[in-house]
Protein backbone atom coordinates (compact mmCIF):
# COMPACT_ATOMS: atom_id res chain seq x y z
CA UNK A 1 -1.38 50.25 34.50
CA UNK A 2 2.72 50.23 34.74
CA UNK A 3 4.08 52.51 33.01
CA UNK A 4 7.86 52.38 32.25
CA UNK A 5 9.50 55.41 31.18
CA UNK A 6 13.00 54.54 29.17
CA UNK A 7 15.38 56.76 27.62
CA UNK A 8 15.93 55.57 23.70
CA UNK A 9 13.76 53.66 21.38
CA UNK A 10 16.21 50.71 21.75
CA UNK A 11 15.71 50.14 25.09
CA UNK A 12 11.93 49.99 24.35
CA UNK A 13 12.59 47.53 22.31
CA UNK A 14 15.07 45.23 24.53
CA UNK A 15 12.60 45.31 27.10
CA UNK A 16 9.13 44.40 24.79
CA UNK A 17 11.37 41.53 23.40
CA UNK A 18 12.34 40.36 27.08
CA UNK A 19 8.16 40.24 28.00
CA UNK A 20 7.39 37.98 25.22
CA UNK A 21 10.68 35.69 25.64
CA UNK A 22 9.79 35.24 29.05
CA UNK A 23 6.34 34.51 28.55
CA UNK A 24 7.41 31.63 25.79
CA UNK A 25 10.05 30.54 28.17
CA UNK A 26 7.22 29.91 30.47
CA UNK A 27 4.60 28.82 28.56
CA UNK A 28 6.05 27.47 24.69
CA UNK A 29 2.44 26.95 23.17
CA UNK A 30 1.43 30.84 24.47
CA UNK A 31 -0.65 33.04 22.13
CA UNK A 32 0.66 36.16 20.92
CA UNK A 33 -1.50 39.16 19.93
CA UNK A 34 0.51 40.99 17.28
CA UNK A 35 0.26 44.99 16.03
CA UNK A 36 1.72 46.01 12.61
CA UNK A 37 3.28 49.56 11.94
CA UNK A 38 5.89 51.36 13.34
CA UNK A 39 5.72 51.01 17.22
CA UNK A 40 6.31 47.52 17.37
CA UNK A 41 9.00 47.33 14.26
CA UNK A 42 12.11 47.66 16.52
CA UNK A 43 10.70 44.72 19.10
CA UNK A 44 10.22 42.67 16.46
CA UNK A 45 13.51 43.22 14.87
CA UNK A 46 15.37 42.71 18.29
CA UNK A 47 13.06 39.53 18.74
CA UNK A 48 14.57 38.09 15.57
CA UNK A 49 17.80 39.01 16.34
CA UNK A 50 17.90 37.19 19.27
CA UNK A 51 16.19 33.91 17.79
CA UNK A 52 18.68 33.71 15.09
CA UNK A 53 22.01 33.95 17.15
CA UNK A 54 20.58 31.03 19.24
CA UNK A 55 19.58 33.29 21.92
CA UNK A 56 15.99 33.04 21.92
CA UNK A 57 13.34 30.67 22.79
CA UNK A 58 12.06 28.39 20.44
CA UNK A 59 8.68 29.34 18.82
CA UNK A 60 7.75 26.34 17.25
CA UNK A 61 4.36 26.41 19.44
CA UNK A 62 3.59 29.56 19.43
CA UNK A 63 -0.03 30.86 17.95
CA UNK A 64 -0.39 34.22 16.19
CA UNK A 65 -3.28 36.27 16.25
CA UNK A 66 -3.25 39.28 14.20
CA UNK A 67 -4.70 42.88 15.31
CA UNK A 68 -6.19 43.91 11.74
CA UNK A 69 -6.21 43.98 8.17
CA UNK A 70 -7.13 45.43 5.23
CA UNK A 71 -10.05 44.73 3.31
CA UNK A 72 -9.99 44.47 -0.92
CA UNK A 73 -6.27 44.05 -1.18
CA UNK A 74 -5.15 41.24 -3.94
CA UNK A 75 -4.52 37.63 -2.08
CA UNK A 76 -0.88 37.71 -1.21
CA UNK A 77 -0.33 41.33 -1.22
CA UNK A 78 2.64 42.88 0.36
CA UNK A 79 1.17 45.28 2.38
CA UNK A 80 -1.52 43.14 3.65
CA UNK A 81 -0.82 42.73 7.44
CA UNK A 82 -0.39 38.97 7.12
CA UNK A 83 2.28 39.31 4.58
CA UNK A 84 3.65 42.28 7.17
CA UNK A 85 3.66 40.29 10.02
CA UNK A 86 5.26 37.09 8.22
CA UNK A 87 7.98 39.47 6.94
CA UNK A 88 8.53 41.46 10.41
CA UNK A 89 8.49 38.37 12.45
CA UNK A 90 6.84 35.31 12.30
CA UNK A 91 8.95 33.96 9.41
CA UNK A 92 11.72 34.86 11.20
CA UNK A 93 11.09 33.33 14.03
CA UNK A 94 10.51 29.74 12.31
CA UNK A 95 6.67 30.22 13.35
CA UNK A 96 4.65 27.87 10.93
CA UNK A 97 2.57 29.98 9.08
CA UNK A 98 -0.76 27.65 9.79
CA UNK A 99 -0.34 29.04 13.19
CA UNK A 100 -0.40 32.99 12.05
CA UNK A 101 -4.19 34.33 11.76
CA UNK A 102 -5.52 37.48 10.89
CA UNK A 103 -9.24 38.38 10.48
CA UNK A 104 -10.33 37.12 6.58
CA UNK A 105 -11.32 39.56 4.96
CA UNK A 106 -12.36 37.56 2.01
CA UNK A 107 -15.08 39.37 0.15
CA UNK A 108 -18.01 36.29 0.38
CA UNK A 109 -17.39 36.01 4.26
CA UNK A 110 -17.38 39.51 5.33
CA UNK A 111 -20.52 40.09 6.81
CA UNK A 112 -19.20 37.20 9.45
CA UNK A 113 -15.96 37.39 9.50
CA UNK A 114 -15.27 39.55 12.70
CA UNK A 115 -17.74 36.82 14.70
CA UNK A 116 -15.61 34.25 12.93
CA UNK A 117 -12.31 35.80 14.44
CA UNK A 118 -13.94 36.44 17.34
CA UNK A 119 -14.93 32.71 17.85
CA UNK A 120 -10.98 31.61 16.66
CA UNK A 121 -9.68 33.97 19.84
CA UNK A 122 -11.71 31.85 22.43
CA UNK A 123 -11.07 28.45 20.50
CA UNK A 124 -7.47 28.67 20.80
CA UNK A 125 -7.70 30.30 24.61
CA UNK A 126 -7.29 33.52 24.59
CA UNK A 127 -4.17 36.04 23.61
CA UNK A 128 -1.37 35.62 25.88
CA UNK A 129 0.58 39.12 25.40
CA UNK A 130 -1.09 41.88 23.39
CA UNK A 131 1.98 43.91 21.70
CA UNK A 132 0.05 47.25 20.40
CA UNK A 133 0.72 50.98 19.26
CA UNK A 134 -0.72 53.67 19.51
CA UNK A 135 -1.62 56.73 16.88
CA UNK A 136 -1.21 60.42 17.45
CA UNK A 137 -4.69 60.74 17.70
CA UNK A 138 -4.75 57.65 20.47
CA UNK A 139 -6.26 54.93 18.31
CA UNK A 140 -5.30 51.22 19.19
CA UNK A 141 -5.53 48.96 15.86
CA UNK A 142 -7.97 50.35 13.75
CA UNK A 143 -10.21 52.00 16.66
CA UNK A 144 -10.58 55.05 15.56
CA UNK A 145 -11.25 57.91 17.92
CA UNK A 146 -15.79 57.75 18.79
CA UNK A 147 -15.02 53.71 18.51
CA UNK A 148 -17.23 51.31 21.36
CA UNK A 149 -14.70 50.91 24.51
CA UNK A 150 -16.72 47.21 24.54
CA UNK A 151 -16.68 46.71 20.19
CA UNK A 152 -15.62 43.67 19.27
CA UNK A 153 -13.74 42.43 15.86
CA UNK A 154 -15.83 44.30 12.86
CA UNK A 155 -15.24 45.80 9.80
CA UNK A 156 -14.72 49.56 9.83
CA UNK A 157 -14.39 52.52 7.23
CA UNK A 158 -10.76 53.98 7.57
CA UNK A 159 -10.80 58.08 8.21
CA UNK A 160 -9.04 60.22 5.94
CA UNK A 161 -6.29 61.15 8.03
CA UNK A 162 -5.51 57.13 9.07
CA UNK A 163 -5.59 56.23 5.22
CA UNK A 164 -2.77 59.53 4.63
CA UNK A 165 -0.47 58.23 7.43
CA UNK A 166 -0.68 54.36 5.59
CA UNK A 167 0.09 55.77 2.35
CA UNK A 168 4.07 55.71 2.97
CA UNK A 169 3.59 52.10 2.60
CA UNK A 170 1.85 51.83 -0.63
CA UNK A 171 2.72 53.44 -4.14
CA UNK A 172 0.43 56.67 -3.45
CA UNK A 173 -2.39 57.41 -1.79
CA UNK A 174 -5.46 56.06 -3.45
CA UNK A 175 -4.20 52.64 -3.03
CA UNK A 176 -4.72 52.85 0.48
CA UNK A 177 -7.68 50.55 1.34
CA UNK A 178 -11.00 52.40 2.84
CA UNK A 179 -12.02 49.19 5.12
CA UNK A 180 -10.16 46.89 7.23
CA UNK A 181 -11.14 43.96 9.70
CA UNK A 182 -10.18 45.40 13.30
CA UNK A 183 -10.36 44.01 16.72
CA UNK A 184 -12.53 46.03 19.01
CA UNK A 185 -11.39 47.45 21.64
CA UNK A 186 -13.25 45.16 23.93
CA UNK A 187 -11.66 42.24 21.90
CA UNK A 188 -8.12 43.62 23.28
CA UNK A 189 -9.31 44.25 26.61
CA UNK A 190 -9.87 40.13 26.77
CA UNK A 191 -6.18 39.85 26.03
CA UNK A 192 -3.99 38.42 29.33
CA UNK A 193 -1.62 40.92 29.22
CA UNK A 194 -1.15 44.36 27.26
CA UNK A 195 1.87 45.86 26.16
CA UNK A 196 1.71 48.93 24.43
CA UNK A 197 5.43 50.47 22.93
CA UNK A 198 5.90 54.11 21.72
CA UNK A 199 8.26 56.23 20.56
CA UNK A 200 8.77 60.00 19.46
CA UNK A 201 7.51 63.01 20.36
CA UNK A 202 4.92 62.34 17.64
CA UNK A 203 3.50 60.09 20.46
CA UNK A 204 3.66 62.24 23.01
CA UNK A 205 0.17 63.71 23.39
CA UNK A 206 -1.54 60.34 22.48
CA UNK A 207 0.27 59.02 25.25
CA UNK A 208 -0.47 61.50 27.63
CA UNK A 209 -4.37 61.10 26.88
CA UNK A 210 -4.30 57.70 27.28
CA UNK A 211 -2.38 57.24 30.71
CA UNK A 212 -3.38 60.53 32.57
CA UNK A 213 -6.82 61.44 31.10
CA UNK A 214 -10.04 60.83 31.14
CA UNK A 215 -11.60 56.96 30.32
CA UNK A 216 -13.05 57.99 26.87
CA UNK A 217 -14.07 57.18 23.45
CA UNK A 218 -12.66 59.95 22.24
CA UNK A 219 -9.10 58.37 22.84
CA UNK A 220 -9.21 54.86 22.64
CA UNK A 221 -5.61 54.19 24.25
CA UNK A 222 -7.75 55.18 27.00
CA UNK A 223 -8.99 52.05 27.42
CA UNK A 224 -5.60 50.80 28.64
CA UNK A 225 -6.52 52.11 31.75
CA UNK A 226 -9.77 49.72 32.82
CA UNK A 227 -7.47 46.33 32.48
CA UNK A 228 -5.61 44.69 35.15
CA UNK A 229 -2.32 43.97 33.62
CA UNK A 230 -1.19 46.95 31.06
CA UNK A 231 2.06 48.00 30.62
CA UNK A 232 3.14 51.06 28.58
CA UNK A 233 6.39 51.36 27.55
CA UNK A 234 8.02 54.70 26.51
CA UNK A 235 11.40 56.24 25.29
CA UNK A 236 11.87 59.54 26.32
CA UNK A 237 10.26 61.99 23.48
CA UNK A 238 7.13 60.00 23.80
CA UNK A 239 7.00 60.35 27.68
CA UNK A 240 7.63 63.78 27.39
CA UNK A 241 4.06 64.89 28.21
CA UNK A 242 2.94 63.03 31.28
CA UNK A 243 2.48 65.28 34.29
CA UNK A 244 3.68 62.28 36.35
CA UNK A 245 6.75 61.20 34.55
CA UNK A 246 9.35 61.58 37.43
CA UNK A 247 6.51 59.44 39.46
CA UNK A 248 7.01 56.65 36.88
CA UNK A 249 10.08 56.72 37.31
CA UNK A 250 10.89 56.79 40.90
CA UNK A 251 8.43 53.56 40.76
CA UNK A 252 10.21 51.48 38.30
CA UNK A 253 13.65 52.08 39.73
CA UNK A 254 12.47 50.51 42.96
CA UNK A 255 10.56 48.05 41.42
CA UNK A 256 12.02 44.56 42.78
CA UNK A 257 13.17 42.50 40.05
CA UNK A 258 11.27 39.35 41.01
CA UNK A 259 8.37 41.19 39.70
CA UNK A 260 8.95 41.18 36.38
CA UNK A 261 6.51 42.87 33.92
C-alpha cells in the first residue's frame, strides 16, 4: 500500500484525476471502477474540467462499472447512483451511457443480480482503476463494518447510521432506501489497481484503522492492505491520525517520478 499524504483536498483531487488520465492515455478502452459520494466528488469534477478545456484524454472507450446502488428507488431516479454517476462524470466526459453499468437492482432479478454483475466484471476484463471512499466507520461501498473480507456483489440491508448520513441527499430521512446492490469486498480486491481519496478530519480515524491497524472485518478499509497495488490518498485533516505520517512522507518526496502511481 502507498500512501500519499497531501496538504488540501484539491491536491487530492489533481492527483486522483492524473491516475485515471494516465491510465486512459495508456490504455483508451480501460475499465473504470467508480464510487459515488463525497470522496470522489472533487476528482470527478477536476476530471471534467480537464476533458472539457481539451485537456483530457478522450473517453470514448472507456467502460464504467459502478460500486453500488440502491434497491426500490423509481427507474430514473435522481439519487440512484447511475443517475449520480452520469451527472458527476460520465456524461461529462462524453462516455456513452451503454458503456456505464451498475448492479440492477430490478425487483424480478434480484435474487441473481449480484452473480449477474459479478459475471459482467469478468466479461468485460476486469476493473482497471478502482476510485473508492471510505466512511467514518471504515466501510468501502456498502461493506458495512462485520462484512466477508472475500463477499462478493450481493444485496445488503443498510444500518441505521449509513441510511442517516445518505439522507442529505434525499428529501428526509425515510426516503432513504434500506437495501442496495454492493460489491463485496472481495469483488474490489479483483480490481487492477485501487485508489482510495479522503478528506477531513471526519476521515481521520477510518483512515488510520485501515492503513495502520489490524486486517479486520470490523473495518473493511482494512482490506486495502492484502492487495498489491493500493494507493491512499489523503489531504492533511484526514492524515492527521497515522502514527507514521512523517514516514509517508519522507517516502513520497523521494519517490522517483518514473514511478508513477
Amino acid at each position: 500500500m502507498e500512501v500519499v499524504p497531501l496538504t488540501t483536498a484539491g491536491e487530492v483531487a489533481a492527483l486522483a484525476a492524473d491516475v485515471v488520465e494516465a491510465l486512459v492515455r495508456r490504455r483508451p478502452a480501460a475499465v473504470l471502477g467508480l464510487a459515488t459520494g463525497s470522496s470522489p466528488l472533487p476528482a470527478y469534477q477536476e476530471l471534467t474540467r480537464r476533458h472539457r478545456a481539451g485537456a483530457g484524454p478522450s473517453y470514448d472507450e472507456v467502460t464504467c462499472l459502478n460500486l453500488d446502488e440502491y434497491v426500490g428507488l423509481p427507474p430514473g431516479h435522481e439519487q440512484s447512483y447511475r443517475a449520480t454517476i452520469a451527472r458527476e462524470l460520465t456524461d461529462g466526459l462524453g462516455i456513452d451511457p451503454a458503456r456505464v453499468h451498475g448492479p440492477d437492482p430490478g425487483e424480478d432479478g434480484l435474487a441473481t443480480a449480484g452473480e449477474r454483475y459479478e459475471e459482467l466484471i469478468l466479461k468485460v476484463g476486469g476493473v482497471d482503476v478502482q476510485l473508492l471512499g471510505i466512511g467514518s466507520d471504515g466501510h468501502l461501498a456498502f461493506n458495512e463494518p462485520g462484512s466477508s473480507l472475500a463477499s462478493r456483489t450481493r444485496m445488503k440491508t443498510l444500518t441505521a447510521r449509513t441510511r442517516a448520513d445518505n439522507a442529505r441527499f434525499f428529501g428526509s430521512l425515510d426516503e432513504v432506501p434500506r437495501h442496495v446492490l454492493t460489491q463485496g469486498l472481495g469483488t474490489i480486491l479483483r480490481a487492477r489497481h485501487l485508489l482510495l481519496v479522503a478528506t477531513g478530519a471526519g476521515k481521520a480515524a477510518a483512515v488510520a484503522a485501515a492503513v495502520e491497524g489490524p486486517v479486520s472485518a470490523s473495518c473493511p478499509g482494512s482490506v486495502l492492505q492484502l492487495h498489491p497495488h493500493a494507493t491512499v490518498l489523503l489531504d492533511e485533516a484526514a492524515a492527521s491520525g497515522l502514527e507514521r505520517g512523517s514516514y509517508y512522507r519522507e517516502v513520497y518526496a523521494g519517490k522517483p517520478a518514473w514511478q508513477g502511481l
